[in-house]
Protein backbone atom coordinates (compact mmCIF):
# COMPACT_ATOMS: atom_id res chain seq x y z
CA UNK A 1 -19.33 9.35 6.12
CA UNK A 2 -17.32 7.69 3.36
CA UNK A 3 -14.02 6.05 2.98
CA UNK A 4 -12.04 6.48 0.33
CA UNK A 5 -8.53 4.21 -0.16
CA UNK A 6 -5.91 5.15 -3.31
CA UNK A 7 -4.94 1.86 -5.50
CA UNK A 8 -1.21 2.57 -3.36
CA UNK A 9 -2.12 3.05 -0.48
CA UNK A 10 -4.32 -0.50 -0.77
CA UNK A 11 -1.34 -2.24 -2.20
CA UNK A 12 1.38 -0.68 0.74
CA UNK A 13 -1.17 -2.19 3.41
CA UNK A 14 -1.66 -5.36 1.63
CA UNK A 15 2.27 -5.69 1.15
CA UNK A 16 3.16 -4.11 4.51
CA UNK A 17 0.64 -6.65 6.62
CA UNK A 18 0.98 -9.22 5.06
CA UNK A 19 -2.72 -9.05 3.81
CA UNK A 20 -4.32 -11.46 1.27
CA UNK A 21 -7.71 -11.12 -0.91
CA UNK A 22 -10.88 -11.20 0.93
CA UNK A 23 -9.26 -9.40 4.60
CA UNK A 24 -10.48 -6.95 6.44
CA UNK A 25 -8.49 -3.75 7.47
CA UNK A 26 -10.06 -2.06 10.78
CA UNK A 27 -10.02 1.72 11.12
CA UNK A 28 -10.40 2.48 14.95
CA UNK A 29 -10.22 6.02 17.36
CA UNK A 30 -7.43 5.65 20.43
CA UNK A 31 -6.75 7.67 22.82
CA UNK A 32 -3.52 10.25 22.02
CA UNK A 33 -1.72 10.95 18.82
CA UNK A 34 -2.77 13.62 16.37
CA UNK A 35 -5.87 13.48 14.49
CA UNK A 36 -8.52 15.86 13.08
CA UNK A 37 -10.41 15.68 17.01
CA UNK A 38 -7.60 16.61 19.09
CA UNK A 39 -6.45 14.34 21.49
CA UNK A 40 -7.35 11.31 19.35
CA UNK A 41 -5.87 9.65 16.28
CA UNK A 42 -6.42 6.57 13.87
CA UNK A 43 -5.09 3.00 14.86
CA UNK A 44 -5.11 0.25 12.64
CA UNK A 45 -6.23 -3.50 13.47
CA UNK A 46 -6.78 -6.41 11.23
CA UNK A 47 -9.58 -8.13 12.40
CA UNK A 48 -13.25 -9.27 11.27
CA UNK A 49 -16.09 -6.54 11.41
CA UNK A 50 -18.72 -6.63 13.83
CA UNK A 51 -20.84 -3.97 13.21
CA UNK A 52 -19.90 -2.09 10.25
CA UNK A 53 -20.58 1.36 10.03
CA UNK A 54 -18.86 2.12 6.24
CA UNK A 55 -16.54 0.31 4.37
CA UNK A 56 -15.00 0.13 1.12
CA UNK A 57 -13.31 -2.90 -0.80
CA UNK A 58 -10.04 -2.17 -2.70
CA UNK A 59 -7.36 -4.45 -3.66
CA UNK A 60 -9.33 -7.22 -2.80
CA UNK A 61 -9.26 -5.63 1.38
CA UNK A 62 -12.02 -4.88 3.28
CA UNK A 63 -11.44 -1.40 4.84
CA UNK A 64 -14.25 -0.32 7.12
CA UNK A 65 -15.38 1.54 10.27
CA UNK A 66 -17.41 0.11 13.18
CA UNK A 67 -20.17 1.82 14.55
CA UNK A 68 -18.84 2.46 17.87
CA UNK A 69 -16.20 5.04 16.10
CA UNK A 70 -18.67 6.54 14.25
CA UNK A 71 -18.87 9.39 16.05
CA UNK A 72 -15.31 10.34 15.06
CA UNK A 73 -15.97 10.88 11.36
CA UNK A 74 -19.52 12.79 12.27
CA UNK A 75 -19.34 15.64 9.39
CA UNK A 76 -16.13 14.40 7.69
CA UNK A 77 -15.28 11.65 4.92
CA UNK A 78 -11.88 9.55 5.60
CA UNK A 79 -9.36 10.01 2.75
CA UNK A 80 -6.49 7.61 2.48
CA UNK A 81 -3.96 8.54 0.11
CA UNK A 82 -0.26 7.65 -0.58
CA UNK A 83 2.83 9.92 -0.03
CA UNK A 84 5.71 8.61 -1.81
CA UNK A 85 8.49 10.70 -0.29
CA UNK A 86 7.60 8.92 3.29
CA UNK A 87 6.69 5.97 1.68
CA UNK A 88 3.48 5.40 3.88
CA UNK A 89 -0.47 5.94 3.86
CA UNK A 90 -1.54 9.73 4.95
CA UNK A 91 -4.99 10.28 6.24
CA UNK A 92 -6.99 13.65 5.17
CA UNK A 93 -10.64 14.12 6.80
CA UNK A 94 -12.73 16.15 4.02
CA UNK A 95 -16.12 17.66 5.27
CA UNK A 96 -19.17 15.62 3.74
């Protein structure tokens, strides 16, 4: 399982949240929403890692998973791109 973050979606995080250089960005499974397991979705959390499970550094951010939602991404890579007609980060899942 990889993680892959576009240069704009890095920078609309980092601009959004008030992020600096050297912060960590936590991907994390909740309960509802719409995601590629259905009846789950991403959530977002700034925070320090505990126990990462993959992460990638972009911007100068820290975006990673923790082991404990590992099990969400079994068989799939995490693709975070940029759509500029909503303005926001999108999320694709792409089999590994």
């Amino acid at each position: 399982m990889n993680i892959q973050v576009n240069n704009m979606a890095a920078k609309w995080y980092k601009e959004e949240l008030d992020m600096e250089n050297s912060s960590f960005l936590r991907y994390f499974v909740r309960y509802g929403g719409k995601g590629h397991i259905p009846g789950f979705s991403l959530g977002i959390k700034q925070e320090s890692p505990e126990y990462i499970h993959t992460s990638v550094k972009v911007n100068g951010i820290t975006f990673f998973i923790e082991e404990s939602d590992k099990w969400y991404f079994d068989g799939v890579d995490l693709l975070v791109d940029f759509d500029t007609k909503l303005n926001e980060p999108v999320f694709t899942y792409q089999p590994n």
